[in-house]
N, C-alpha and C. Protein backbone atom coordinates (compact mmCIF):
# COMPACT_ATOMS: atom_id res chain seq x y z
N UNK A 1 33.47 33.55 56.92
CA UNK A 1 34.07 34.63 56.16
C UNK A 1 35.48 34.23 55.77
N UNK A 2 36.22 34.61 54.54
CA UNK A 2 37.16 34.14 54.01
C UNK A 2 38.47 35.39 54.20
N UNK A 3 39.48 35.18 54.36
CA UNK A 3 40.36 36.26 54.36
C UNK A 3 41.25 35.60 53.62
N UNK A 4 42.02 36.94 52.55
CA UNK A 4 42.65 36.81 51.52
C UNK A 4 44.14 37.83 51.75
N UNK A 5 45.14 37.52 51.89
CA UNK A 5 45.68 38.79 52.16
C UNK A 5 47.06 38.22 51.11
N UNK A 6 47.82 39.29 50.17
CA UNK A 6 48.89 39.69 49.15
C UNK A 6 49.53 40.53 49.97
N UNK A 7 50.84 40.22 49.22
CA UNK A 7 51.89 41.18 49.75
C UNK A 7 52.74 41.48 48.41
N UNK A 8 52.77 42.81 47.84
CA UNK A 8 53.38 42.83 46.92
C UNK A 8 54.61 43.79 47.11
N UNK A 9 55.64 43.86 46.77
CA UNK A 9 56.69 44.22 46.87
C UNK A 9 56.89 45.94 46.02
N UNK A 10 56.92 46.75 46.67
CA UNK A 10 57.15 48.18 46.19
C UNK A 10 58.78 48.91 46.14
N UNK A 11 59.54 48.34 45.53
CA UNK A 11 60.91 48.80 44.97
C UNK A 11 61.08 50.17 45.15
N UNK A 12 60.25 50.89 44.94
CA UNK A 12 60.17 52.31 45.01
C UNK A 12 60.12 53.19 45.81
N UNK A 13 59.72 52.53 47.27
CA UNK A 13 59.84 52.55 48.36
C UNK A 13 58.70 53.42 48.95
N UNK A 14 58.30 52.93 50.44
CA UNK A 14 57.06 53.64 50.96
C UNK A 14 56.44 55.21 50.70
N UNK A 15 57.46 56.19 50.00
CA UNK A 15 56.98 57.01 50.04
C UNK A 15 56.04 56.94 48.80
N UNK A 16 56.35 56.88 47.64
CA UNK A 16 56.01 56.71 46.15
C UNK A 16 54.67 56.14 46.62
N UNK A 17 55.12 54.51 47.36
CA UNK A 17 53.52 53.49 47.29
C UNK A 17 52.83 54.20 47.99
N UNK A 18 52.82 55.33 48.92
CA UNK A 18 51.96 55.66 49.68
C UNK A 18 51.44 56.56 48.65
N UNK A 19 51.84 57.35 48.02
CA UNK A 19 51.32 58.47 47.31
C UNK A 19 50.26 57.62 46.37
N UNK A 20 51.05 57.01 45.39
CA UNK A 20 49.86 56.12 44.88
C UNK A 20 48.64 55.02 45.75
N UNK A 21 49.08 54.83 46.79
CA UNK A 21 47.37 54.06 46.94
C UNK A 21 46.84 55.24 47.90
N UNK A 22 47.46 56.26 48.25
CA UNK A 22 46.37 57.39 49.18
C UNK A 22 45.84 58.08 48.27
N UNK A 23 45.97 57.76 46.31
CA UNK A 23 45.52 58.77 45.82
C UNK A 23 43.94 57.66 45.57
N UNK A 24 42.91 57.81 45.82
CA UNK A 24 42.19 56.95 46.06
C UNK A 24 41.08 57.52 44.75
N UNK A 25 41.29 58.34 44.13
CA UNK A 25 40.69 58.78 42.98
C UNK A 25 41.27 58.49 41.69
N UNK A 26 43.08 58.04 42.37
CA UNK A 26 43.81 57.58 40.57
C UNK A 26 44.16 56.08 40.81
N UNK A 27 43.28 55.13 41.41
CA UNK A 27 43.63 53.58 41.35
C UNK A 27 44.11 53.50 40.00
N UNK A 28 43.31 53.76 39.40
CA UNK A 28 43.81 53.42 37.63
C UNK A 28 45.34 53.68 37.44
N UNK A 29 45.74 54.29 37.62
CA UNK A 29 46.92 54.46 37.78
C UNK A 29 47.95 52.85 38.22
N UNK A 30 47.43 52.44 39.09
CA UNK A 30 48.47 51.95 40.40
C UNK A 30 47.65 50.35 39.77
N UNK A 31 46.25 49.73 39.48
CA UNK A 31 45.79 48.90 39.09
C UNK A 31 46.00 48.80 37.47
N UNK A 32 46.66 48.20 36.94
CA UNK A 32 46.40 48.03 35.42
C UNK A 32 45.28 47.34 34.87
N UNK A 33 44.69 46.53 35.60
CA UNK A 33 43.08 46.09 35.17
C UNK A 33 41.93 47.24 34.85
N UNK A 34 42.41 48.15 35.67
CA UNK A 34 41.32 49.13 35.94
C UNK A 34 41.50 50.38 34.63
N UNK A 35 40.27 50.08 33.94
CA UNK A 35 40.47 51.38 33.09
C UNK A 35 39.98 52.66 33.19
N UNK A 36 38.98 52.98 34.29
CA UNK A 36 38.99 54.49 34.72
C UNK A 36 38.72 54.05 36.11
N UNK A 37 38.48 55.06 36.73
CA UNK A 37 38.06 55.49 38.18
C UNK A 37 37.51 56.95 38.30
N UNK A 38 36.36 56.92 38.90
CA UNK A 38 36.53 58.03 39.43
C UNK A 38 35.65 58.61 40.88
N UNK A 39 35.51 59.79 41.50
CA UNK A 39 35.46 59.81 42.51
C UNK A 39 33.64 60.82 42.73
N UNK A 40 32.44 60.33 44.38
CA UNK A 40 32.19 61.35 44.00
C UNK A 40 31.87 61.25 45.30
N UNK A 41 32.39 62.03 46.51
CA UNK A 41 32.48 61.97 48.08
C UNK A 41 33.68 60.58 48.26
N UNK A 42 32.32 60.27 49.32
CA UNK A 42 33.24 58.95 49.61
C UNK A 42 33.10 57.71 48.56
N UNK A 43 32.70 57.57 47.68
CA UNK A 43 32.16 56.88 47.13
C UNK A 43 33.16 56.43 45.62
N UNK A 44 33.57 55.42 45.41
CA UNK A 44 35.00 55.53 44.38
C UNK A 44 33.77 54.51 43.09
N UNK A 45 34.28 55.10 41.69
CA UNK A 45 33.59 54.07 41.05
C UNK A 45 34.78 53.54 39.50
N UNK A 46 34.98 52.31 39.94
CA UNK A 46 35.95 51.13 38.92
C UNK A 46 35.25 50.77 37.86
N UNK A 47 35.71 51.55 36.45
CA UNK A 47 35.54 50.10 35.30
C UNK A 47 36.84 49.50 34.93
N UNK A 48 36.43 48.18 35.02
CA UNK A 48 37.47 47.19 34.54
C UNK A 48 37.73 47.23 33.21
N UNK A 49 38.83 46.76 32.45
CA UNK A 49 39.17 46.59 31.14
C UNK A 49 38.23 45.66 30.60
N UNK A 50 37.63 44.91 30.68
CA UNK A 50 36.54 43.70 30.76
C UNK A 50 35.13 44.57 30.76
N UNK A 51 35.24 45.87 30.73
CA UNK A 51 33.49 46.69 31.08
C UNK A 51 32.94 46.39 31.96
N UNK A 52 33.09 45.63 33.03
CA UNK A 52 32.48 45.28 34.02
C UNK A 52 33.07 46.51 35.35
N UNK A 53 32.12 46.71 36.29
CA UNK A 53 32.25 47.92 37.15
C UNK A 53 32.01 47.91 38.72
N UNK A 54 32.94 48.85 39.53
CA UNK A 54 32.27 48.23 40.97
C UNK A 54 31.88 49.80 41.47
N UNK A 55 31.78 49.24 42.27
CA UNK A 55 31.36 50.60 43.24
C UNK A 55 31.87 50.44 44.14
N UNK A 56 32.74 51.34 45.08
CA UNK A 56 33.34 51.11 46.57
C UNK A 56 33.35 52.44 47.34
N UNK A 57 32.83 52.19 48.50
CA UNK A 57 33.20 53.32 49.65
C UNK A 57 33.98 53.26 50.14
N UNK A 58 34.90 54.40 50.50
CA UNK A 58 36.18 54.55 51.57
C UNK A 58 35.73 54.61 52.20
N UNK A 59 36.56 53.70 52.98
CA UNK A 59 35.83 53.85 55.00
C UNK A 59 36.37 55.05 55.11
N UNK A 60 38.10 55.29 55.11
CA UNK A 60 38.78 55.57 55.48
C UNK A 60 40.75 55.71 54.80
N UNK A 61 41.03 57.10 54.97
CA UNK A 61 42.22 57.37 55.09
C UNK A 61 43.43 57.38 55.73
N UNK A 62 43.81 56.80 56.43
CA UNK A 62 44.67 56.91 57.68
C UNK A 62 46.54 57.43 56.90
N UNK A 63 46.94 58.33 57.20
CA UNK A 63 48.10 58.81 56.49
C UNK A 63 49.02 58.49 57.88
N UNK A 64 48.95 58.16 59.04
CA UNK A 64 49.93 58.04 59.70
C UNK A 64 50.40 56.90 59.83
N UNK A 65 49.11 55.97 59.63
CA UNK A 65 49.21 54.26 59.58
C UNK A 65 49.89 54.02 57.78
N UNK A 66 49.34 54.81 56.93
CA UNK A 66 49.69 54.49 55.25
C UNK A 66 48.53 53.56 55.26
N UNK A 67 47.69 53.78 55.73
CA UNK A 67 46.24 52.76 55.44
C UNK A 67 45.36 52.94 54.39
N UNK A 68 44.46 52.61 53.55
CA UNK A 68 43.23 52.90 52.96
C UNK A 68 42.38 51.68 53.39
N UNK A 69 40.89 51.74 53.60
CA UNK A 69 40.32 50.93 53.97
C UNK A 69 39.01 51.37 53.12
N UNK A 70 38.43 49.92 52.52
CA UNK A 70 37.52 50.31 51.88
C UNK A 70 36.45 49.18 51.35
N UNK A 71 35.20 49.26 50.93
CA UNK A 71 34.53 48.22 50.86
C UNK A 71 33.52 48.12 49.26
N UNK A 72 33.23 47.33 48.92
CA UNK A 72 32.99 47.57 47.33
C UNK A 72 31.26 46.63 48.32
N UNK A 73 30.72 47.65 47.20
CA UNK A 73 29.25 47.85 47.30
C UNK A 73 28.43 47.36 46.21
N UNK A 74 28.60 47.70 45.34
CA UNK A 74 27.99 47.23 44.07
C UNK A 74 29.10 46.80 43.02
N UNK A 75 29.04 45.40 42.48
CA UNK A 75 29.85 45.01 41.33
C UNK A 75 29.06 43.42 40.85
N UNK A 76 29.76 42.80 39.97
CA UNK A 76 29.45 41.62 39.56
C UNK A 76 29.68 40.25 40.16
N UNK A 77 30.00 40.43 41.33
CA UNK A 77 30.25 39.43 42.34
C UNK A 77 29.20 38.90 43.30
N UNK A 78 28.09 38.25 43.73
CA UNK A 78 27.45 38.09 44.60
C UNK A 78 27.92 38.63 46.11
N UNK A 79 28.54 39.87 46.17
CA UNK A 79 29.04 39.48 47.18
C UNK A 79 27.79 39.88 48.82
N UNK A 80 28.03 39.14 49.98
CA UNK A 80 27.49 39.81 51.08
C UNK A 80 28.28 40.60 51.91
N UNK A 81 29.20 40.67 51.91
CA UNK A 81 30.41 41.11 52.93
C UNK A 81 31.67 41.16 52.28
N UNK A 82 32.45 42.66 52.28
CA UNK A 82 33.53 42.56 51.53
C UNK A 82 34.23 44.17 52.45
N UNK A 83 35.34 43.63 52.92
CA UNK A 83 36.35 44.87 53.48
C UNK A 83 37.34 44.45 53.24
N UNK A 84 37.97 45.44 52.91
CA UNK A 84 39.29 45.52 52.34
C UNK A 84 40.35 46.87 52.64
N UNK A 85 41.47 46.22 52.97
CA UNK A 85 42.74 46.90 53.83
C UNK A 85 43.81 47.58 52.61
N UNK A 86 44.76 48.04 52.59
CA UNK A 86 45.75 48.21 51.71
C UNK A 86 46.50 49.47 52.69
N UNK A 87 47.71 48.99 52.87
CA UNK A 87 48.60 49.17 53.85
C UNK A 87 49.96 49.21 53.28
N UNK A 88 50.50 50.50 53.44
CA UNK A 88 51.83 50.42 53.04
C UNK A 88 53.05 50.15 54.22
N UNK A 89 53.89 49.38 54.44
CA UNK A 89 55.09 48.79 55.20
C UNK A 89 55.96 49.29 54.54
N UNK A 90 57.29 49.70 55.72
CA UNK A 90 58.58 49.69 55.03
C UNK A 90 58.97 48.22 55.17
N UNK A 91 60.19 48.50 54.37
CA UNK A 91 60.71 46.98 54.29
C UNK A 91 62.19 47.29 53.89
N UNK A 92 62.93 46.11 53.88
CA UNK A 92 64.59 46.41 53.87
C UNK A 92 64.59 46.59 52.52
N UNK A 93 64.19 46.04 51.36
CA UNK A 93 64.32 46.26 50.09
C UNK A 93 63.75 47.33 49.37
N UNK A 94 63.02 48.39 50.25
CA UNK A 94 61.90 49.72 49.56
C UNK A 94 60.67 49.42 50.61
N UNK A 95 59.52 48.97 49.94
CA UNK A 95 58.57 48.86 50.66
C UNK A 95 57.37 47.60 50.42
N UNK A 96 56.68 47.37 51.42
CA UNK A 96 55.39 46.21 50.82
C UNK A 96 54.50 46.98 50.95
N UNK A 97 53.43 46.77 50.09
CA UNK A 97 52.02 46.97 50.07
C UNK A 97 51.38 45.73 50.88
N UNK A 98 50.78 46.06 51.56
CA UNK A 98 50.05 44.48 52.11
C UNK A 98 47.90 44.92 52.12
N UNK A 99 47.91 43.78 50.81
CA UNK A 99 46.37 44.32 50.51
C UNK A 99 45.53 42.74 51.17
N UNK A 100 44.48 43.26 52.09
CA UNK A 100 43.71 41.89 52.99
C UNK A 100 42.69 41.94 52.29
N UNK A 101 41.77 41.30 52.20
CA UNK A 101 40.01 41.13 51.64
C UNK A 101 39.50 40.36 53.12
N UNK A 102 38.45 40.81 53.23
CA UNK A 102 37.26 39.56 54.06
C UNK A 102 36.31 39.71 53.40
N UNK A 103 36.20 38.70 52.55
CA UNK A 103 35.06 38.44 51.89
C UNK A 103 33.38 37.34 52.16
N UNK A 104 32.56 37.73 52.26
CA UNK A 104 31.71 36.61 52.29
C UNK A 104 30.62 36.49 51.27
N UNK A 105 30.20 35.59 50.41
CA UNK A 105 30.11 33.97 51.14
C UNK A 105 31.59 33.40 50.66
N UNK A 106 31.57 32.54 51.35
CA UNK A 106 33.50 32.15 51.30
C UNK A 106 33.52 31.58 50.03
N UNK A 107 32.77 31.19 49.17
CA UNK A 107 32.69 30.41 47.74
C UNK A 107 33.73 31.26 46.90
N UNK A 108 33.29 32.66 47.56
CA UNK A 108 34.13 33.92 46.78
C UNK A 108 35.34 34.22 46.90
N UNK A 109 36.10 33.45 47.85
CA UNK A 109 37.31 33.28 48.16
C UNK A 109 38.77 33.46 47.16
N UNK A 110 38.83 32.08 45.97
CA UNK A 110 39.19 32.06 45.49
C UNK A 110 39.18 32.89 43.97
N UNK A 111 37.62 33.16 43.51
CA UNK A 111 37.49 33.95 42.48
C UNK A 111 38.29 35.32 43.12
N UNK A 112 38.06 35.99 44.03
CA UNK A 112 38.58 37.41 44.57
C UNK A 112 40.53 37.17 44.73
N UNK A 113 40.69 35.77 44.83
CA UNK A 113 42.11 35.87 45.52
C UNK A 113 42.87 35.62 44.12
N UNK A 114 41.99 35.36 43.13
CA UNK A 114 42.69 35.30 41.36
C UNK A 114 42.89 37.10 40.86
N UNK A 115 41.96 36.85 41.08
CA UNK A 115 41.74 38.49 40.37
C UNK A 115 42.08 39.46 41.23
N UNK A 116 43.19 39.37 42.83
CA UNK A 116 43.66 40.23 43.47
C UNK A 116 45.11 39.80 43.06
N UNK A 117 45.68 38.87 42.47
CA UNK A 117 47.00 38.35 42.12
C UNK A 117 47.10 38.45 40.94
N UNK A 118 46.09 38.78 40.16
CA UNK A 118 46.43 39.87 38.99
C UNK A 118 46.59 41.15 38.79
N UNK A 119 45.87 41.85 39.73
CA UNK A 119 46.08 43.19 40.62
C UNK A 119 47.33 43.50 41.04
N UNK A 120 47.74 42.11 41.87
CA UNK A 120 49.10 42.62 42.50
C UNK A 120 50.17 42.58 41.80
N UNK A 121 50.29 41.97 40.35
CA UNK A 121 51.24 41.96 39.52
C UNK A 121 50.99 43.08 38.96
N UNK A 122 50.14 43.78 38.50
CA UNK A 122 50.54 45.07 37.55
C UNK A 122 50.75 46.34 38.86
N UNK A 123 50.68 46.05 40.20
CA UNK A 123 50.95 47.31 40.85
C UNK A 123 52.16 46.84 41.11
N UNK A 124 52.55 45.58 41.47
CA UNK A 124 54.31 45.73 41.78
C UNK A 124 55.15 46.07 40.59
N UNK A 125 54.78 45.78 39.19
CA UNK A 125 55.11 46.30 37.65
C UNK A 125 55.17 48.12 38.26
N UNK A 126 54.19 48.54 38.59
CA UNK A 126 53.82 49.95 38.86
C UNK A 126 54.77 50.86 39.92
N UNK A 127 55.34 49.79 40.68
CA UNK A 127 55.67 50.46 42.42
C UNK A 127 57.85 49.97 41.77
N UNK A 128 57.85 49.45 41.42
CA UNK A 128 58.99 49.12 40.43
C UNK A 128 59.96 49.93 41.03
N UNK A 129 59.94 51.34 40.39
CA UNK A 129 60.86 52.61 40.34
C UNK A 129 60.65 53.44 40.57
């Protein structure tokens, strides 16, 4: 299994980044790849700017940790195994987001760790101010 983990820098500081990634129904918002989202239980569903689409379940909310934890189920990736963290930190400069993947089969490594470092540039664009 492959682990992928970003750290993107939130200027805006933990409270802001928390609001945006606990809103787990407005990713679109906070992802600029992502051109809708929407929600139906636990169940979150992504189209990309590209028309391509995932499907992901929230494990989980944790508001005392600033956690979301969550796992994509159906998309265009072969994938077998995919969890994923997103964690807000304070930090001396505002705040970090720190987003992990474990992905498997590990081939998927690098395709997921491109297209999460394009992710992480339009949310630190996002977490800014």
């Amino acid at each position: 299994m492959a682990s992928i983990t970003k750290h993107i820098p939130a200027a805006a500081g933990a409270q802001k980044a928390w609001q945006m990634v606990s809103d787990i129904g407005g990713v679109d918002k906070l992802v600029g790849m992502i051109s809708t989202c929407s929600l139906d239980g636990d169940k979150r569903y992504c189209t990309f700017a590209d028309g391509n689409g995932v499907t992901e379940q929230i494990i989980g909310v944790d508001e005392t940790e600033k956690r979301v934890v969550y796992t994509v189920t159906e998309g265009p990736m072969p994938i077998e195994f995919h969890c994923s963290t997103v964690q807000v930190k304070d930090a001396a400069d505002g705040a970090e987001v720190v987003w992990s993947v474990d992905i498997k089969p590990d081939a998927l490594a690098q395709p997921m760790s491109d297209l999460m470092d394009a992710a992480a540039q339009s949310m630190a664009e996002r977490l800014a101010n």
